[in-house]
Protein backbone atom coordinates (compact mmCIF):
# COMPACT_ATOMS: atom_id res chain seq x y z
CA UNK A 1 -2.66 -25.99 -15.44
CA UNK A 2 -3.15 -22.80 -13.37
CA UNK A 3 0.60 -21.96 -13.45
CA UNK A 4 0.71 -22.61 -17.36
CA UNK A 5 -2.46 -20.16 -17.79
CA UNK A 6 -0.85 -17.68 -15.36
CA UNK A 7 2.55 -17.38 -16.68
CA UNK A 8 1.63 -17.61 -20.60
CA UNK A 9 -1.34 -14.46 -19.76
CA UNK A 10 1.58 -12.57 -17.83
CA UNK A 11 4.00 -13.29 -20.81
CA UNK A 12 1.15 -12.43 -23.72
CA UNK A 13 0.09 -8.63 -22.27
CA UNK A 14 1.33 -7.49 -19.22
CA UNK A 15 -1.64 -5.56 -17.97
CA UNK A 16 0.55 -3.46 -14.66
CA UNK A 17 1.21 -0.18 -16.67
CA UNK A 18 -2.24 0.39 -17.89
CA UNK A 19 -3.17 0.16 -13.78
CA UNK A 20 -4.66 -3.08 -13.51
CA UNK A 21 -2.99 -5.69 -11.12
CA UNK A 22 -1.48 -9.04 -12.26
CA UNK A 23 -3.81 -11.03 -10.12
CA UNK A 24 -6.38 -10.24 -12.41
CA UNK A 25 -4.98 -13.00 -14.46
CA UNK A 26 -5.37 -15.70 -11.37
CA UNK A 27 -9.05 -15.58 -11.82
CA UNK A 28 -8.62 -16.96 -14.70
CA UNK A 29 -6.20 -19.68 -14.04
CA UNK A 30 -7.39 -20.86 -11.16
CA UNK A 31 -11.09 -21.09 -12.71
CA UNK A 32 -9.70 -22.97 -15.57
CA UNK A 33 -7.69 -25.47 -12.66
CA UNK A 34 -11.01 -25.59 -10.65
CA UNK A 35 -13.12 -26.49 -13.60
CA UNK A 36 -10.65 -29.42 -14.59
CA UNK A 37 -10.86 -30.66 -10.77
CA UNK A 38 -14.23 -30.52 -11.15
CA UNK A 39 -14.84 -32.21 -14.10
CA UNK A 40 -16.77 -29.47 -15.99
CA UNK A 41 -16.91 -30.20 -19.45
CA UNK A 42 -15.45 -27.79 -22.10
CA UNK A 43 -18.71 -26.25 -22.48
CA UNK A 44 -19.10 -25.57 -18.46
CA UNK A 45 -15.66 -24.56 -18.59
CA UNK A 46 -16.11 -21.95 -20.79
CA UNK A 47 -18.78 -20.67 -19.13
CA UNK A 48 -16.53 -20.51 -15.40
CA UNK A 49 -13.83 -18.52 -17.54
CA UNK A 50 -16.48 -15.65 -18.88
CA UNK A 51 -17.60 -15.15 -15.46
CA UNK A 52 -14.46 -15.19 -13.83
CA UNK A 53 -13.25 -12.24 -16.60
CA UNK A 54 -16.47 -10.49 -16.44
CA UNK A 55 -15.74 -9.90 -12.44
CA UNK A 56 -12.36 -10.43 -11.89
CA UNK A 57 -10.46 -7.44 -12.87
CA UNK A 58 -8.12 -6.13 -9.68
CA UNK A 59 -7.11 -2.75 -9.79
CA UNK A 60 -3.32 -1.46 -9.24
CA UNK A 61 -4.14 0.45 -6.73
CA UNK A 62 -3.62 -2.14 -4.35
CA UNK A 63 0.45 -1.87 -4.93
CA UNK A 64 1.18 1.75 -5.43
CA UNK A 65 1.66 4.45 -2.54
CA UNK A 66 1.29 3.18 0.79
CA UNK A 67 0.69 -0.30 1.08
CA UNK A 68 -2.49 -1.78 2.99
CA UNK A 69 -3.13 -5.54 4.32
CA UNK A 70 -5.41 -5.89 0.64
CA UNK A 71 -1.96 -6.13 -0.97
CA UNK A 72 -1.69 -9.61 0.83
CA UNK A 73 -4.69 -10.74 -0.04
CA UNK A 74 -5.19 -9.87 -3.58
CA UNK A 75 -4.50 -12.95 -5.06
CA UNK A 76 -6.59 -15.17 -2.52
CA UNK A 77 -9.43 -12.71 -3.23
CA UNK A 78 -9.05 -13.45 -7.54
CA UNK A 79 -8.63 -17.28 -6.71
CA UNK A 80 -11.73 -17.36 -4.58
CA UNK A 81 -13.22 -15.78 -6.93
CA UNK A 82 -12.00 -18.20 -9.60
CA UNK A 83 -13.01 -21.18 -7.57
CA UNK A 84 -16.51 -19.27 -7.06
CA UNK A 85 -16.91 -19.22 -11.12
CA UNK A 86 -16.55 -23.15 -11.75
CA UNK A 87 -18.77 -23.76 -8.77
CA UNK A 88 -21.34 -21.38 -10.29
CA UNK A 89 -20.47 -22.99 -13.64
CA UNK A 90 -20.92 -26.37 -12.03
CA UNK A 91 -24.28 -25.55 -11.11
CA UNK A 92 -25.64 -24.26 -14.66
CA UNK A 93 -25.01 -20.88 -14.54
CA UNK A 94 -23.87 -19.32 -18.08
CA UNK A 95 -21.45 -16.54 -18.50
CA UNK A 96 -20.91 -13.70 -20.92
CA UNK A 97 -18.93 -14.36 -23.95
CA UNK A 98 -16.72 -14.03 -25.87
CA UNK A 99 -15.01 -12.97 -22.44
CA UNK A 100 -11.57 -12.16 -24.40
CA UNK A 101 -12.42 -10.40 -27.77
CA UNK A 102 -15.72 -9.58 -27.10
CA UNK A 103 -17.30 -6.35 -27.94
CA UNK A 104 -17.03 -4.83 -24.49
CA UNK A 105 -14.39 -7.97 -23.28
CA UNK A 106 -11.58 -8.41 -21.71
CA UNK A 107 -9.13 -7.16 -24.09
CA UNK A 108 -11.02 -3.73 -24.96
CA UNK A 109 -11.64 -2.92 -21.03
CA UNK A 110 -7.78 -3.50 -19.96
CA UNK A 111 -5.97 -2.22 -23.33
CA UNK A 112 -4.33 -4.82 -24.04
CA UNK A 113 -3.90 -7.39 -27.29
CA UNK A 114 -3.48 -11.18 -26.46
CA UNK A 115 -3.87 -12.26 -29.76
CA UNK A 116 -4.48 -15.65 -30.57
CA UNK A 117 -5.23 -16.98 -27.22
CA UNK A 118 -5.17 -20.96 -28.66
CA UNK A 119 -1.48 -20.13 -30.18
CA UNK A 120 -0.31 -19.14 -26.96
CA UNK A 121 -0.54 -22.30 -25.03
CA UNK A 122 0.60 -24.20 -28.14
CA UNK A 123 4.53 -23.00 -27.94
CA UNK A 124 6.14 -25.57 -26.15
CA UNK A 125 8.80 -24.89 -23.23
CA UNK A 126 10.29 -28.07 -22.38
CA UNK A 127 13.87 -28.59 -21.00
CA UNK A 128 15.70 -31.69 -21.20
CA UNK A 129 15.06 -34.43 -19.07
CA UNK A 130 12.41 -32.39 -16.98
CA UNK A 131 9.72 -34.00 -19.06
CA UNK A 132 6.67 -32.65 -20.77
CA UNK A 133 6.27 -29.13 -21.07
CA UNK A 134 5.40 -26.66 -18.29
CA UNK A 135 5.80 -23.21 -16.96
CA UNK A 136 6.66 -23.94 -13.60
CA UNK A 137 9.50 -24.91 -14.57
CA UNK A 138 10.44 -21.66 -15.41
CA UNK A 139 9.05 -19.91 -12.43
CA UNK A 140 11.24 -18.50 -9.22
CA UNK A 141 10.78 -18.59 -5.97
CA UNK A 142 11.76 -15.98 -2.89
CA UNK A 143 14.08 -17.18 -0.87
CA UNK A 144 13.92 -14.00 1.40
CA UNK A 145 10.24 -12.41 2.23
CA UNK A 146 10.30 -9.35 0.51
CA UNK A 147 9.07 -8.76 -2.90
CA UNK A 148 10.74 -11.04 -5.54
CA UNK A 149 12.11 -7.62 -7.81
CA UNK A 150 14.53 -6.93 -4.12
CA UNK A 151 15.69 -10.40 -4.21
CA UNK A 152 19.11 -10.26 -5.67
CA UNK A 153 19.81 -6.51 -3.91
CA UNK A 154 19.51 -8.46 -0.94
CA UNK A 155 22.00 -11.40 -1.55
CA UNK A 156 23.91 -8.41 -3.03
CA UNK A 157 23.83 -6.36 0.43
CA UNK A 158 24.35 -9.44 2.55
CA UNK A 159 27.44 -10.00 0.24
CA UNK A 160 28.69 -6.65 0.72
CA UNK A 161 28.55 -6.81 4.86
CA UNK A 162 30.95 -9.68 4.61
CA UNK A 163 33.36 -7.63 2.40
CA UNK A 164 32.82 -4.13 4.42
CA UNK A 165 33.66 -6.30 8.20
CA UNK A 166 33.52 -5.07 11.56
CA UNK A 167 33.61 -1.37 12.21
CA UNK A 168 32.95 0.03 8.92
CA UNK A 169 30.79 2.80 8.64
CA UNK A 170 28.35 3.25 5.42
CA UNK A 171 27.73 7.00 4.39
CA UNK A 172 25.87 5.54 1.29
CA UNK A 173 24.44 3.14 -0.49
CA UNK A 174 23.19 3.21 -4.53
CA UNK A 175 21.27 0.66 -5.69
CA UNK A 176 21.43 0.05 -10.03
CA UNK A 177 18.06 -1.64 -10.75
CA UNK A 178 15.85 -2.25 -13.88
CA UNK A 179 12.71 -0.73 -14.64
CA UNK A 180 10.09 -2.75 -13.20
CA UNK A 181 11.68 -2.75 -9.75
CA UNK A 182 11.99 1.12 -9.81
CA UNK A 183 8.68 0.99 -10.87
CA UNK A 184 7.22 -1.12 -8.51
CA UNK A 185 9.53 -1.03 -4.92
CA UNK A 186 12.04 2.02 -5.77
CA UNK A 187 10.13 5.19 -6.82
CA UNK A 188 7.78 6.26 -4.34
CA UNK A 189 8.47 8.54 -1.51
CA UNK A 190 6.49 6.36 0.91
CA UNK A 191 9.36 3.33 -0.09
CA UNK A 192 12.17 5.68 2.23
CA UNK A 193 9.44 6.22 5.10
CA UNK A 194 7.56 2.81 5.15
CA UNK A 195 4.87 3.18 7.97
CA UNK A 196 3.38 -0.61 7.10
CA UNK A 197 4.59 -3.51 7.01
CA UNK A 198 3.37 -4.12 3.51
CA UNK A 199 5.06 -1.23 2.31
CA UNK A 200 8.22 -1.94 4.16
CA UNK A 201 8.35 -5.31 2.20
CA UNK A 202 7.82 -3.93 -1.11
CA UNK A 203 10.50 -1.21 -0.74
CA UNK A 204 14.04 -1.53 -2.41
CA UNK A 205 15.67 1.14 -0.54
CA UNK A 206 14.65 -0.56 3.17
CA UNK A 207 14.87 -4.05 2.01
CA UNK A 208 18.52 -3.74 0.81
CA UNK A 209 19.17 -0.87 3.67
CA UNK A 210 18.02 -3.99 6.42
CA UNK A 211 19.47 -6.48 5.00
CA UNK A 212 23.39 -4.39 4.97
CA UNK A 213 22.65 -2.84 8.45
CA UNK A 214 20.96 -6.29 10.36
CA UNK A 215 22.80 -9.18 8.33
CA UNK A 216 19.38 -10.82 7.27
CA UNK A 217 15.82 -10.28 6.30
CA UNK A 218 13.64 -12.23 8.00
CA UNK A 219 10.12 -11.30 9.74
CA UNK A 220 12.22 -9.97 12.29
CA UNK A 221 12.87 -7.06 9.59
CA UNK A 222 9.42 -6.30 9.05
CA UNK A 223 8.04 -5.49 12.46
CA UNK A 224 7.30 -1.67 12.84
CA UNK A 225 9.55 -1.14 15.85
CA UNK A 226 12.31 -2.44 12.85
CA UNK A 227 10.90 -0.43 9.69
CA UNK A 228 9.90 2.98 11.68
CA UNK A 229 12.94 3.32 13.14
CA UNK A 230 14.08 6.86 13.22
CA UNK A 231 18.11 5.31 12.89
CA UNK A 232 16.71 3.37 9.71
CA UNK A 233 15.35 6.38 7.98
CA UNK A 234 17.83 8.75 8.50
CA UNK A 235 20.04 5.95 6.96
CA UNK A 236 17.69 5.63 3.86
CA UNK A 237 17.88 9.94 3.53
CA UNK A 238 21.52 8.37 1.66
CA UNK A 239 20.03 5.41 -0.07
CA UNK A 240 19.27 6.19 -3.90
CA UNK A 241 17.79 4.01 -6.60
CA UNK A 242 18.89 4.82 -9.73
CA UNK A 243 17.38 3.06 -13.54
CA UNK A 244 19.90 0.75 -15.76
CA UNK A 245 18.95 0.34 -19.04
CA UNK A 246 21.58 -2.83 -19.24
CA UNK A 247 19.71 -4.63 -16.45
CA UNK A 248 16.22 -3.51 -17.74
CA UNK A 249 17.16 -5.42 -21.12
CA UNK A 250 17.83 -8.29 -19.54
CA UNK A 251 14.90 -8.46 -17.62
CA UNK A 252 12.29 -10.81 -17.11
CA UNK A 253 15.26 -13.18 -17.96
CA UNK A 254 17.53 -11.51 -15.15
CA UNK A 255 16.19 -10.21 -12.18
CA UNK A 256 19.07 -8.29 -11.45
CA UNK A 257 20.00 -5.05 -9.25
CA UNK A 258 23.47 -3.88 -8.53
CA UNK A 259 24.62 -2.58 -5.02
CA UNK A 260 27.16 0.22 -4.61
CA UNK A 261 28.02 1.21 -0.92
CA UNK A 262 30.15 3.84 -0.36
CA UNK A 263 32.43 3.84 3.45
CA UNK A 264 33.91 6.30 6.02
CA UNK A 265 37.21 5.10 5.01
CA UNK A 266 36.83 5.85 1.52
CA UNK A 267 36.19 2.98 0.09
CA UNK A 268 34.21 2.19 -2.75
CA UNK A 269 32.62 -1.42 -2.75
CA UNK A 270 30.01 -2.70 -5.41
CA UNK A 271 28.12 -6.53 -5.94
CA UNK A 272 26.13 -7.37 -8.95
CA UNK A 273 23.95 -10.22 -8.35
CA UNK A 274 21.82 -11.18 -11.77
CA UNK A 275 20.07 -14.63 -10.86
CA UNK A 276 18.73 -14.53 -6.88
CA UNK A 277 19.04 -17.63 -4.90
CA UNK A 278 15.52 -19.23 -5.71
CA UNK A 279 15.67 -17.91 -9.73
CA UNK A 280 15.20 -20.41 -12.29
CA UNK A 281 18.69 -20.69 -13.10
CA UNK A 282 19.56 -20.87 -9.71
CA UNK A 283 16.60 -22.56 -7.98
CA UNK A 284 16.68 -23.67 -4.26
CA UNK A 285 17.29 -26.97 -2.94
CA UNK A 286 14.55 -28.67 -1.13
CA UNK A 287 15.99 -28.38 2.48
CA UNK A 288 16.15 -24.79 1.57
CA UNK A 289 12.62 -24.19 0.71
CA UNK A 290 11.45 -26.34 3.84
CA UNK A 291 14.23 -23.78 5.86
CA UNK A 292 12.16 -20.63 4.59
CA UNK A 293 8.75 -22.32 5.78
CA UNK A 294 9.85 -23.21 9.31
CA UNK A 295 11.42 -19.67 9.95
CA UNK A 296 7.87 -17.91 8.95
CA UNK A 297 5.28 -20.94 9.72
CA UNK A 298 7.09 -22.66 13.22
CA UNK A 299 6.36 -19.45 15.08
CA UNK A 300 2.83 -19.09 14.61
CA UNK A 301 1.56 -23.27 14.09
CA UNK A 302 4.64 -24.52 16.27
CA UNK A 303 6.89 -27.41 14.94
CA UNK A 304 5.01 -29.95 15.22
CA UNK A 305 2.25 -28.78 12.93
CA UNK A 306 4.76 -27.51 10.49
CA UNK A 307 6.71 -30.74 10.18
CA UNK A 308 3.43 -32.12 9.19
CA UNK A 309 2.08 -29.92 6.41
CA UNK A 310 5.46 -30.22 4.86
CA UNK A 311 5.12 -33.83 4.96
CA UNK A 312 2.16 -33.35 3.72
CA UNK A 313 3.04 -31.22 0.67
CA UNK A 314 5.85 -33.44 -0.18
CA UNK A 315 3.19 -36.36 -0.51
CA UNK A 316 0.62 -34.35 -2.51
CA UNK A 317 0.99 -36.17 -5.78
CA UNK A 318 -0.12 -39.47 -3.80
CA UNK A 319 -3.06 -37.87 -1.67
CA UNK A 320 -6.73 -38.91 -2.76
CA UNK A 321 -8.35 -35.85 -1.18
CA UNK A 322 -6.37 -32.57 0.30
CA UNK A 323 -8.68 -32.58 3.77
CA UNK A 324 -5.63 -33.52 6.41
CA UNK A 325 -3.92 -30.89 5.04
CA UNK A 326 -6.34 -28.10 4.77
CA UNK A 327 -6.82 -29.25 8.33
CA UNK A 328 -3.31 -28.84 9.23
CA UNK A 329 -3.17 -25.20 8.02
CA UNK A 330 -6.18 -23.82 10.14
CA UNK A 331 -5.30 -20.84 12.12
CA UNK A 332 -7.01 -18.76 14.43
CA UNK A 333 -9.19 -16.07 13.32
CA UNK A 334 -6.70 -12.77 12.84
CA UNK A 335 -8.13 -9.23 13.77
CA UNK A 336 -6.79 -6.33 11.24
């Protein structure tokens, strides 16, 4: 439920140009899926979605410039929030409606035009033999951590250091992307001089730069003796992004960036990559999702733990209560 009401929001009015951040929509979904666990009847329900709109929207802010640790959190915050509504909701309290199309709602704050909300999550998106309909069937997943626009640049660069081999020397590198990466990861100044790690991770030009230079992105690539190097940004002085108005028409459908890297030698060598490893049309295999978790979970819970919450996740649809788990994934208290 919370990834149909997620996606089909995204898909009705995209809300990121007019400066307000997507998570704005996850109050809303995950009120709705906190409501259903809860029982709330429609009634109740409604009442967790007003409030969740009436305090939920998340500014943009939080993902332009110079990226601070809020840009990992945002979504937590909207979903606590969300769960916060129902449990308000639960307990009697009314919120402020119509939340949507209401005189001073939703859609007159943000700009934007859902239309008919019902009609949205009427169209159907089943595929064959997948069963009923869903969104999350159509929904990616990173296979590298780094934001998901940077995906196929990187399986593009790692592509490329296999065709440039041993002792070849890169004066430059131009990277052919569609408007909301350039938007997002490719435009700002502070993207060719990350000083954070959030920034580092949400910039094309270091993200494809690392992943050429080092042979992988991993966590490894996002430490700040990795991203502040002085070698790594006098190599991104020669990086440039540049708009393609082929790739933006393909997009959301194709996530796709193309990779141009010019040599010493005089060569010339270029990858396209439209659908990442972990896209819809080219989703990951199970021991390849598990892979990701254990490279960024084993080194701060150790193996054993993370062996069990993947056990654990893989048995979720048989679990009566989600305690051992929650359990499973406590970590110490972190100091920013």
């Amino acid at each position: 439920l919370a990834y149909e009401v997620q996606c089909r929001f995204c898909d009705a009015a995209s809300i990121r140009a007019r400066g307000w951040d997507h998570v704005t929509y996850g109050a809303f979904s995950t009120a709705l899926a906190s409501a259903k666990l809860m029982k709330l009847d429609p009634k109740n329900t409604r009442h967790a979605v007003n409030i969740a709109g009436v305090a939920g929207a998340a500014m943009r802010q939080a993902r332009v410039g110079e990226l601070s640790h809020w840009k990992g959190v945002a979504f937590a915050t909207a979903a606590r929030h969300g769960v916060f509504s129902a449990l308000l909701a639960r307990a009697g309290m009314t919120g402020p409606g119509p939340i949507f199309e209401g005189q001073m709602g939703f859609e007159k704050q943000l700009g934007v035009s859902l239309g008919n909300v019902g009609e949205k999550f009427a169209v159907p998106f089943a595929k064959n033999d997948q069963g009923p309909a869903s969104m999350i069937l159509r929904t990616s997943i990173k296979f590298w951590p780094a934001e998901y626009h940077s995906q196929s640049a990187i399986e593009a660069a790692l592509f490329l250091r296999q065709q440039i081999g041993k002792g070849g020397e890169v004066k430059s590198m131009t990277i052919e992307s569609h408007d909301a990466s350039v938007d997002i990861i490719g435009s700002e100044p502070e993207k060719w001089k990350p000083e954070t790690r959030e920034t580092a991770d949400h910039s094309l030009p270091y993200i494809t730069a690392v992943a050429l230079i080092d042979g992988e992105v991993t966590e490894k690539q996002f430490q700040p003796e990795r991203f502040k190097d002085p070698k790594i940004w006098k190599f991104l002085e020669n990086v440039k992004v540049e708009r393609n108005a082929e790739l933006s028409a393909m997009y959301p459908d194709a996530v796709a960036n193309i990779v141009h890297v010019e040599l010493a030698d005089g060569r010339r060598l270029t990858k396209r990559v439209d659908y990442p490893m972990g896209h819809a049309k080219n989703p990951l295999k199970d021991t390849e999702v598990e892979r990701k978790f254990f490279a960024l979970v084993k080194p701060e819970l150790g193996e054993t733990r993370t062996k069990k919450i993947v056990d654990l996740v893989w048995k979720l649809d048989e679990a009566t209560n989600v305690d051992e788990l929650m359990r499973a994934m406590e970590t110490k208290e972190k100091k920013y």
